[in-house]
N, C-alpha and C. Protein backbone atom coordinates (compact mmCIF):
# COMPACT_ATOMS: atom_id res chain seq x y z
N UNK A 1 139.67 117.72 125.00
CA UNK A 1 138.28 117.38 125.26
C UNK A 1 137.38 117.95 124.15
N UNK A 2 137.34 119.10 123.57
CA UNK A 2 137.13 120.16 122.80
C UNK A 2 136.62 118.87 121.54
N UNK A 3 138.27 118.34 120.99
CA UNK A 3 138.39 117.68 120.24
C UNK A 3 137.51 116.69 120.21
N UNK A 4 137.33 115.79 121.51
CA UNK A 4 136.78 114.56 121.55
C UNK A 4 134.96 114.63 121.67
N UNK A 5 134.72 116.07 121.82
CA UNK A 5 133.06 116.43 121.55
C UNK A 5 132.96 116.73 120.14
N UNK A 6 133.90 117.49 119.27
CA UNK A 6 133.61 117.56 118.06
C UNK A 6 133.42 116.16 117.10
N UNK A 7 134.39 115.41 117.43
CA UNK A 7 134.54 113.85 116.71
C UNK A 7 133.00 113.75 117.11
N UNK A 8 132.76 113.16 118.12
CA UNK A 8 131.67 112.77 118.27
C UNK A 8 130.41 113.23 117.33
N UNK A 9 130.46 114.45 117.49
CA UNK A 9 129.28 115.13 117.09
C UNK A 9 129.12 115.13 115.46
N UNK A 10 130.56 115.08 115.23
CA UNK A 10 131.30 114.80 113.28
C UNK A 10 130.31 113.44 112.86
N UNK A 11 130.28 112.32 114.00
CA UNK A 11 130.54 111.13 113.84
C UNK A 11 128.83 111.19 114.07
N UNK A 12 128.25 111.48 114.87
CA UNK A 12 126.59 111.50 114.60
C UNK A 12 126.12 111.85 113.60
N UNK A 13 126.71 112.71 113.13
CA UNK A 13 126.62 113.88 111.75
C UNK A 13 126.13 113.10 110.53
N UNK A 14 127.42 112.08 110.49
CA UNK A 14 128.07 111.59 109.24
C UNK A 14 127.08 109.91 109.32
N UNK A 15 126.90 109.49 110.57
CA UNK A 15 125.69 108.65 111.08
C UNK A 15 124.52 108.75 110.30
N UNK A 16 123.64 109.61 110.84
CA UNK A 16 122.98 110.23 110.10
C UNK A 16 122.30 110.78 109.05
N UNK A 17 123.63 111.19 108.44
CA UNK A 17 123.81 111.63 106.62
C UNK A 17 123.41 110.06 106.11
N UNK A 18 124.30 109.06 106.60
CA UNK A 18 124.64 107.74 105.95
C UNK A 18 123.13 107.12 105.97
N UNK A 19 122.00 107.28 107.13
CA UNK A 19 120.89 106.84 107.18
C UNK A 19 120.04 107.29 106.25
N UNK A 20 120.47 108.63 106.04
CA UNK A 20 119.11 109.29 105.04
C UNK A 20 119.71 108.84 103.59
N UNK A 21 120.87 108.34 103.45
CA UNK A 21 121.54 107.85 101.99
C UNK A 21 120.73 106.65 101.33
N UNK A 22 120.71 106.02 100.53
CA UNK A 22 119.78 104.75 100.39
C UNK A 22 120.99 103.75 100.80
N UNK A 23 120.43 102.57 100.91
CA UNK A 23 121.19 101.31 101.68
C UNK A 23 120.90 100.54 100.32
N UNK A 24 121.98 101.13 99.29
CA UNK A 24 122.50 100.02 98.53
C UNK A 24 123.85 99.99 97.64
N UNK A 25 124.09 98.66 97.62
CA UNK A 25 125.36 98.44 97.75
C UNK A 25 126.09 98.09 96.12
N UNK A 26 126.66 98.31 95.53
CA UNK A 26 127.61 99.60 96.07
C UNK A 26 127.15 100.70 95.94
N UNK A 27 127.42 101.58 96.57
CA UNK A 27 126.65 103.41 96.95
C UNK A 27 126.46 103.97 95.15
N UNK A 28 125.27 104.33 94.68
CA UNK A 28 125.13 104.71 93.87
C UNK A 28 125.90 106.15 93.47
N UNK A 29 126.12 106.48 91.94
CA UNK A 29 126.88 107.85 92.12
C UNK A 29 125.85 108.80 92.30
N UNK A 30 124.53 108.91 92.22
CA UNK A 30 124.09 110.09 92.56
C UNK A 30 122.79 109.68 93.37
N UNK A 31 122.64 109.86 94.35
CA UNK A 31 121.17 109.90 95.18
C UNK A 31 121.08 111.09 95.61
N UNK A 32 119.90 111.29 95.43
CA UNK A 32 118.82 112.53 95.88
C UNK A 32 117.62 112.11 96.75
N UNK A 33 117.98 112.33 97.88
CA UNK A 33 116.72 112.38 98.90
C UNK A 33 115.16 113.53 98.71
N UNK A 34 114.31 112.45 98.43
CA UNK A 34 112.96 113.27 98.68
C UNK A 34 112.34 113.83 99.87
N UNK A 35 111.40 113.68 99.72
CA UNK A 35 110.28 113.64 100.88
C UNK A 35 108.81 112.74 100.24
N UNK A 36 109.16 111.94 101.45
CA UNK A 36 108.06 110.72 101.75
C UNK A 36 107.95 109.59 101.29
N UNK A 37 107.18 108.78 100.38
CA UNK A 37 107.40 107.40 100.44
C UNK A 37 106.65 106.78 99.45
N UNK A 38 106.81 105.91 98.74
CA UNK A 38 105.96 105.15 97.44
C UNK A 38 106.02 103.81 98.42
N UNK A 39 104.74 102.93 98.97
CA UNK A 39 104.35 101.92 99.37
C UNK A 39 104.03 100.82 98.52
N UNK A 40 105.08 100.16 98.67
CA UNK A 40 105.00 98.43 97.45
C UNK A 40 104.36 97.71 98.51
N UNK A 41 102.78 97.50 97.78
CA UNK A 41 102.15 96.55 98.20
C UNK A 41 101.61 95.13 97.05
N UNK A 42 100.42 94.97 96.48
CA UNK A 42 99.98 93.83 96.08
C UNK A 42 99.11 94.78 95.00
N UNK A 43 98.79 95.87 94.96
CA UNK A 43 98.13 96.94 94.57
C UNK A 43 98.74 97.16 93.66
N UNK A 44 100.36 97.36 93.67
CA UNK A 44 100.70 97.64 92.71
C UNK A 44 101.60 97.51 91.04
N UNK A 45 101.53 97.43 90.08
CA UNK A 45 101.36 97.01 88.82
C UNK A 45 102.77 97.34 88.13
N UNK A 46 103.32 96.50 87.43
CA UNK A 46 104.55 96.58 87.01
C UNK A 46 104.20 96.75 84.82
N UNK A 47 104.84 97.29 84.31
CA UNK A 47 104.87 97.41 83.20
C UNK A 47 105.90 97.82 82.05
N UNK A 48 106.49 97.35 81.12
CA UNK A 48 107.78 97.87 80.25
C UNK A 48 107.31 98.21 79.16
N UNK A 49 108.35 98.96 78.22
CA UNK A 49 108.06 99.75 76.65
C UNK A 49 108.68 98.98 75.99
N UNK A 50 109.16 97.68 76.43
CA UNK A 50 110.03 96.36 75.73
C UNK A 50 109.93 95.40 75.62
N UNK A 51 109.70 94.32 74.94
CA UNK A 51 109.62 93.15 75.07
C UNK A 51 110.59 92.32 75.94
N UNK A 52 112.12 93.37 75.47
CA UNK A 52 113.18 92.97 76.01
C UNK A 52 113.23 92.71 77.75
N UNK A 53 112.24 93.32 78.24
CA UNK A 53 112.39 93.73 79.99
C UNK A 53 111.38 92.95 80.57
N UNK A 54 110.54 91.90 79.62
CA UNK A 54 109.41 90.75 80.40
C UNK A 54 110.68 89.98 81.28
N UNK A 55 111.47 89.09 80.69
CA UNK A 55 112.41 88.38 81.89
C UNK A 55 112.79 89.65 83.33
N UNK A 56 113.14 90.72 82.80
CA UNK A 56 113.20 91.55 84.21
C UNK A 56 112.76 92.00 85.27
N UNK A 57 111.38 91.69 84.25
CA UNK A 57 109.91 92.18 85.15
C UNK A 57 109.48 91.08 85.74
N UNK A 58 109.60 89.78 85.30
CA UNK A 58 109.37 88.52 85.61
C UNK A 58 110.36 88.49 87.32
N UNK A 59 111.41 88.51 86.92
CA UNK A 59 112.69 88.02 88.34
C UNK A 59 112.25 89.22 89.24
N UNK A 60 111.78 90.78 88.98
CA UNK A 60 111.31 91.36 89.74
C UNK A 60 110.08 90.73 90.78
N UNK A 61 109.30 90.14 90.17
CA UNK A 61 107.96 89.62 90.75
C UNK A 61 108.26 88.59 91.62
N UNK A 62 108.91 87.97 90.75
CA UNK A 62 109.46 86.71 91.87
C UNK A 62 110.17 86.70 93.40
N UNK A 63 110.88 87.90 92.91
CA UNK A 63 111.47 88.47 94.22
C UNK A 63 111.23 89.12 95.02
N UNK A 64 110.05 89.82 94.92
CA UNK A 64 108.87 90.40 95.72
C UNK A 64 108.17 89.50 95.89
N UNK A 65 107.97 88.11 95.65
CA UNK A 65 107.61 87.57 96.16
C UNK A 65 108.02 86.40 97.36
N UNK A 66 109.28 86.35 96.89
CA UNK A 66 110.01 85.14 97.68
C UNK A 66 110.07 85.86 98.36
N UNK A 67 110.61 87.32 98.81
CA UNK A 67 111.79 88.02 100.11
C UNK A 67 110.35 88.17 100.98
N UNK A 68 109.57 89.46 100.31
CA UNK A 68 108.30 90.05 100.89
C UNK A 68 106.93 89.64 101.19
N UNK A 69 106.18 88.35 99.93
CA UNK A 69 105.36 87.91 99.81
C UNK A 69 104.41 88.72 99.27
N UNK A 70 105.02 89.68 98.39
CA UNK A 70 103.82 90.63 97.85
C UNK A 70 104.05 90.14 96.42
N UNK A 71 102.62 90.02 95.74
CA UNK A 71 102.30 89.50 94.45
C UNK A 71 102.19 90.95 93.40
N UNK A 72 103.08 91.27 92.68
CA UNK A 72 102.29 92.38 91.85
C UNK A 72 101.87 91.72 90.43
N UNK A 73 101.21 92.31 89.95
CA UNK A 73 101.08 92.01 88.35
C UNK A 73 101.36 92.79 86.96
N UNK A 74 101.72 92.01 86.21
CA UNK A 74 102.09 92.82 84.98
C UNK A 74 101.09 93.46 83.91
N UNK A 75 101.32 94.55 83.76
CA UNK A 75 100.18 95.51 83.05
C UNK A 75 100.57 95.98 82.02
N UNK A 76 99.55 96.55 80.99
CA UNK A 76 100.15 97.02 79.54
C UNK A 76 99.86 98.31 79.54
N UNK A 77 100.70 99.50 79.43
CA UNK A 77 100.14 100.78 79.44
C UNK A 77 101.22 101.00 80.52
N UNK A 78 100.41 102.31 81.12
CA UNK A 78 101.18 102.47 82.55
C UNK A 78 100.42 102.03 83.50
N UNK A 79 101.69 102.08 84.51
CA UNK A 79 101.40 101.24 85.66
C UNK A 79 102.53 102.00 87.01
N UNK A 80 102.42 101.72 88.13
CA UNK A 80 103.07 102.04 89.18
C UNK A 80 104.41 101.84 89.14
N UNK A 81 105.11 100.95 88.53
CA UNK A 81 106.47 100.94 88.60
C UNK A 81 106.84 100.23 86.84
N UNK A 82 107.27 101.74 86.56
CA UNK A 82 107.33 101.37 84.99
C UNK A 82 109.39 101.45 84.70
N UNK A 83 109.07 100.21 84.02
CA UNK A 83 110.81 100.10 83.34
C UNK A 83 110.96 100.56 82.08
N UNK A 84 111.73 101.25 81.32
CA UNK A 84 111.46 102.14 80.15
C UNK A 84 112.95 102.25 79.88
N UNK A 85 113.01 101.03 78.76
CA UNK A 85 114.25 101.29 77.85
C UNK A 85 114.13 102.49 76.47
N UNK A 86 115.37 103.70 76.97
CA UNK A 86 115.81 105.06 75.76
C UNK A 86 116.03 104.53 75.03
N UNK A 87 116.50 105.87 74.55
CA UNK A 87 117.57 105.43 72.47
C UNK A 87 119.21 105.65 73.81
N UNK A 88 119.72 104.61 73.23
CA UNK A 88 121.16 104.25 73.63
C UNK A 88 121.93 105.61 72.84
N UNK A 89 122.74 106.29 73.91
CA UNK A 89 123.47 107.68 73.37
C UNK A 89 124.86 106.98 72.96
N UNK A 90 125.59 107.58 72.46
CA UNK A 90 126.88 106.99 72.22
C UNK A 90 127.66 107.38 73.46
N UNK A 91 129.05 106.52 73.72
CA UNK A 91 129.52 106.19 75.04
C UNK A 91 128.87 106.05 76.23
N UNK A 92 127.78 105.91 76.71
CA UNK A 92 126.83 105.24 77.53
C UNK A 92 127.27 103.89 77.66
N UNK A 93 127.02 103.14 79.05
CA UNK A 93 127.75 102.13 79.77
C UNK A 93 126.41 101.59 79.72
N UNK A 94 125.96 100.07 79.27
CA UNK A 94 125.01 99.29 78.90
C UNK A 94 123.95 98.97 80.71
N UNK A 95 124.79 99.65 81.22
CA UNK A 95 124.56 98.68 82.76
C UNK A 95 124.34 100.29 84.14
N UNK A 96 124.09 100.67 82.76
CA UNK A 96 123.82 102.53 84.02
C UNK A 96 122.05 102.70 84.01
N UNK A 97 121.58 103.29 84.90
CA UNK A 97 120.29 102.99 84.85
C UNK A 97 119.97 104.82 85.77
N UNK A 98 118.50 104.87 85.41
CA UNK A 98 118.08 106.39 86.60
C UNK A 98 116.74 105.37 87.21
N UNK A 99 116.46 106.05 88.14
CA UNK A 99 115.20 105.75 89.42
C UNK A 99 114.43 106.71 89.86
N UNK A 100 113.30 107.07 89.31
CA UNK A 100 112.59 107.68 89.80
C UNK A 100 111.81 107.57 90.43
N UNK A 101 111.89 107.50 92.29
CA UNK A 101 110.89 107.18 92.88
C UNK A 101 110.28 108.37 93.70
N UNK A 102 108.74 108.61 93.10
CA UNK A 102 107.95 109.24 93.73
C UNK A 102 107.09 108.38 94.54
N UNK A 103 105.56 109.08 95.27
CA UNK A 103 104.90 108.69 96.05
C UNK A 103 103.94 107.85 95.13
N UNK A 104 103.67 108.36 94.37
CA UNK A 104 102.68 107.32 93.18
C UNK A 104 103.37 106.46 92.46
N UNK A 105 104.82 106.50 92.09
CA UNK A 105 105.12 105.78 90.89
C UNK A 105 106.69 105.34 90.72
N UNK A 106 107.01 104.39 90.59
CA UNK A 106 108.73 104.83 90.21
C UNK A 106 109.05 104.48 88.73
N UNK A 107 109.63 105.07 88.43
CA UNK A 107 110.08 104.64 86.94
C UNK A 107 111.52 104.37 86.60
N UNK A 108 112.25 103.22 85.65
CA UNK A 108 113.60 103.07 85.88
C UNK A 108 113.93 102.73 84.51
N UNK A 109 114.95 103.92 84.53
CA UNK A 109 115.13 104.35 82.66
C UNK A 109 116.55 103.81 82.75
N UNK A 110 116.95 102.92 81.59
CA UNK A 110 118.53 102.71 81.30
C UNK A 110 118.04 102.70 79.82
N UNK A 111 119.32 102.22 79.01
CA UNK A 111 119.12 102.09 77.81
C UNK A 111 119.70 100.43 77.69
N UNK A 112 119.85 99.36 78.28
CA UNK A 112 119.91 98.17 77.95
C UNK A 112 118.84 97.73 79.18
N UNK A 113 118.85 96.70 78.94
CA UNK A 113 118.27 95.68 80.03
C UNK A 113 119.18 95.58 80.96
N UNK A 114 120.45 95.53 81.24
CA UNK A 114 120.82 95.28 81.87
C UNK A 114 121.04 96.27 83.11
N UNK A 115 120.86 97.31 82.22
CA UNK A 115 120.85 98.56 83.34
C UNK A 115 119.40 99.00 84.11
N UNK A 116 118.47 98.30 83.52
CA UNK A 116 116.87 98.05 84.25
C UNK A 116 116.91 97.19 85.17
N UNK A 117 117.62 95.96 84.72
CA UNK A 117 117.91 95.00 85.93
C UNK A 117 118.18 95.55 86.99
N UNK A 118 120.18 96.12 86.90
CA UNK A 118 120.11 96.95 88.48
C UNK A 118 119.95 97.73 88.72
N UNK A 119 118.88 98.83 88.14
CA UNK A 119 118.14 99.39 88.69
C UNK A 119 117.00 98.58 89.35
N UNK A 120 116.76 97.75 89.33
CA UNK A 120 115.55 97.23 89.92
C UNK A 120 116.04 96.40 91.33
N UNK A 121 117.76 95.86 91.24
CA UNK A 121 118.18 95.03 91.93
C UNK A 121 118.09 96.51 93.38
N UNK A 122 118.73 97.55 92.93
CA UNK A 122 118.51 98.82 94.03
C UNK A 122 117.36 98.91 94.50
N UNK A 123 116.35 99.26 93.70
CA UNK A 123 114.82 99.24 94.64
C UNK A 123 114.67 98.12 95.68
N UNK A 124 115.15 96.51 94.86
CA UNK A 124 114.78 95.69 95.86
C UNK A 124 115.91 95.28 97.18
N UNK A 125 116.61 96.25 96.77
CA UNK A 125 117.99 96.41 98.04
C UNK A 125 116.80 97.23 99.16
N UNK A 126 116.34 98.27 98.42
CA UNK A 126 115.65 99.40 99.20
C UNK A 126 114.67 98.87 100.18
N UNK A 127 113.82 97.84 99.29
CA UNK A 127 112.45 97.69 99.81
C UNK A 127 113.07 96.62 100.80
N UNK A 128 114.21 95.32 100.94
CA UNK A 128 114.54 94.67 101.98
C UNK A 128 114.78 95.52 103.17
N UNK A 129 115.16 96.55 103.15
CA UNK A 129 115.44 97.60 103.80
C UNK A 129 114.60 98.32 104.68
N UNK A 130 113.61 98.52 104.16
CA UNK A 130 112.47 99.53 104.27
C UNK A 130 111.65 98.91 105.76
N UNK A 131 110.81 99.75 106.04
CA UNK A 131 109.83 99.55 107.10
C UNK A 131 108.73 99.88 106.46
N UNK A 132 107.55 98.82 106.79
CA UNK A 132 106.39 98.43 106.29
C UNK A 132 106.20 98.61 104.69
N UNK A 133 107.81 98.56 103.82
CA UNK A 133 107.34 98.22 102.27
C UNK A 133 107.34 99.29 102.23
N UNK A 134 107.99 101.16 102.66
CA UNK A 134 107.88 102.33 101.82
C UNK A 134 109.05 102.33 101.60
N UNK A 135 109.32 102.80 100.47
CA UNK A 135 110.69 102.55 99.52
C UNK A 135 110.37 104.88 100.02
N UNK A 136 112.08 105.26 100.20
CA UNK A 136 111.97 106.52 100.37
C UNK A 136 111.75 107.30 99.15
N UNK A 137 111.16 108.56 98.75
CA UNK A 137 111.51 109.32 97.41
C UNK A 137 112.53 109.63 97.29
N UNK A 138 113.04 108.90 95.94
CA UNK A 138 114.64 109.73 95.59
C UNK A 138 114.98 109.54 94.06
N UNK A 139 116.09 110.35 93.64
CA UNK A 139 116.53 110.25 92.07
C UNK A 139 117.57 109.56 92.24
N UNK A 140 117.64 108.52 91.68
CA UNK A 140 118.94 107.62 91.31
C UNK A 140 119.78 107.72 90.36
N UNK A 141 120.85 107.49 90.19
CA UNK A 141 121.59 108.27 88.89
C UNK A 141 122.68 106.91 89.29
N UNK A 142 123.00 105.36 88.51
CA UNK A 142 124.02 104.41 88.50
C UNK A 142 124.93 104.50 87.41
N UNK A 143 125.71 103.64 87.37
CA UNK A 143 127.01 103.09 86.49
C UNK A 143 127.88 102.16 86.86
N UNK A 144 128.44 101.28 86.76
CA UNK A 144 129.29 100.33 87.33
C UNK A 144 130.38 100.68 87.31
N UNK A 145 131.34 101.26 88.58
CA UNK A 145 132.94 101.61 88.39
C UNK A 145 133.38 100.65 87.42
N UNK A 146 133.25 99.11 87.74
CA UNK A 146 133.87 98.11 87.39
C UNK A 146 133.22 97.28 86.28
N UNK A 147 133.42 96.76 85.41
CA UNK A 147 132.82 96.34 84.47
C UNK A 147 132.60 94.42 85.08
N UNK A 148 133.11 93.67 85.81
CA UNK A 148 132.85 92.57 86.76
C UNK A 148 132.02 92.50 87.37
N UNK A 149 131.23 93.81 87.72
CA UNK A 149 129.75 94.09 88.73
C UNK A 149 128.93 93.47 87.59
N UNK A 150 129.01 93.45 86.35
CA UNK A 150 127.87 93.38 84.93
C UNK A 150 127.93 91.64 85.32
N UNK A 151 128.68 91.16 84.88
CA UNK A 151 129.08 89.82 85.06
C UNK A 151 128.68 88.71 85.97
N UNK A 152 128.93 89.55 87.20
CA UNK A 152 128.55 88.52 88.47
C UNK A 152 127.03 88.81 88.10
N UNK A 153 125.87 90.06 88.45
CA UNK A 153 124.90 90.24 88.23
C UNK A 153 124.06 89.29 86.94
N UNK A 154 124.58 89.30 85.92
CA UNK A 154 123.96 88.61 85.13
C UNK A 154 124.04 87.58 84.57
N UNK A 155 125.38 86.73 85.32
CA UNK A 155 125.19 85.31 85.26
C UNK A 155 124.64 84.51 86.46
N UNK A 156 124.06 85.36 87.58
CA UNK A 156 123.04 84.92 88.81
C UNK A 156 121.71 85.15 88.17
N UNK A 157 121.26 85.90 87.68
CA UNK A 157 119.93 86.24 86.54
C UNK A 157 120.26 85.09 85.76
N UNK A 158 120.55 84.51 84.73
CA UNK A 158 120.79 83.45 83.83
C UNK A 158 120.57 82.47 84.69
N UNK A 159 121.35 81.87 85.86
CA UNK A 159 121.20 80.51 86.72
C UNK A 159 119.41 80.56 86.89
N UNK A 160 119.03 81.36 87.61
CA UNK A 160 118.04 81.50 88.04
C UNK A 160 116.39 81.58 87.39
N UNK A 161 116.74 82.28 85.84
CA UNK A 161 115.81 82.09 85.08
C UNK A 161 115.88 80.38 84.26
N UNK A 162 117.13 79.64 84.03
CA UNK A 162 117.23 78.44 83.65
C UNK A 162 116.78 77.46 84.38
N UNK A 163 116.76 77.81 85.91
CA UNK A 163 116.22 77.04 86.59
C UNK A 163 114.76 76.52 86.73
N UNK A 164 114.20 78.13 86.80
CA UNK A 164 112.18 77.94 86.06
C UNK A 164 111.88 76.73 84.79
C-alpha cells in the first residue's frame, strides 16, 4: 500500500513538473522557468538585425494571425519581440536558437535563420498553448537531435511562403 501512495504521489509530482515545463514539441534541451508572463497582444511589435529574418518575421505575423487573430507589426529599432541573428561560432548547428522571454520583451538569438525560425515555431507552440495570450517567462536553450527536424520544418516554410 506504502508503495501504491508513493507512485501516486511520484506521479502527481512528475504531473506537475511536466506542466510547469513549456509544451513544446520536441522538449527543448534546456528550459528555465521564470516568474510571470509577457502578453502577445496587437500592441506588440516585431523587429530583426537582418534582412535575412523579414520572411521569418513575415510567417510569424501570419500565424498570429491565422491561429490567434492578433495583428502585430513590424518595426525598425527595437521592439517587443526582437529576432537577432550572432556571428556563427565554429561547430554550431545552423538550426539551434536561445529565447528570451521576459515580461516586456522576448528576444530569439540563433546564428542562421533557420534557428530563428524554430525558435519562433516554440513561442508559437507556447502561445497556442497559453491562456489569454501570456506566453510564461523562461530561457530557452534548442538544437535538433536529428538533422530531418531542419528539413521537414523548412520545406513547410517554402510551400507556404510560395503560396503568397
Amino acid at each position: 500500500m506504502r508503495f501504491l501512495y508513493l507512485s501516486f504521489i511520484l506521479f502527481i509530482y512528475t504531473d506537475a513538473l511536466a506542466q510547469q515545463q513549456a509544451a513544446i514539441i520536441p522538449m527543448p534541451v534546456n528550459f528555465i522557468a521564470g516568474t510571470g508572463f509577457f502578453t502577445l497582444n496587437s500592441k506588440v511589435t516585431i523587429a530583426y538585425n537582418s534582412d535575412q529574418l523579414k520572411t521569418v518575421a513575415y510567417y510569424f505575423q501570419n500565424e498570429l494571425l491565422s491561429q490567434k487573430g492578433i495583428t502585430i507589426q513590424q518595426k525598425n529599432g527595437s521592439a517587443k519581440i526582437m529576432l537577432m541573428l550572432k556571428p556563427k561560432k565554429k561547430k554550431t548547428d545552423s538550426s539551434a536558437y536561445q529565447i528570451s522571454i521576459k515580461t516586456d520583451q522576448i528576444i530569439i538569438l540563433g546564428n542562421h535563420p533557420q534557428g530563428i525560425f524554430y525558435g519562433l515555431i516554440s513561442v508559437l507552440q507556447l502561445m497556442l498553448t497559453s491562456k489569454n495570450n501570456q506566453l510564461p517567462v523562461a530561457e530557452i536553450t534548442d538544437a535538433p537531435a536529428y538533422g530531418w527536424r531542419v528539413l521537414c520544418w523548412m520545406n513547410h516554410v517554402i510551400s507556404l511562403v510560395k503560396r503568397k
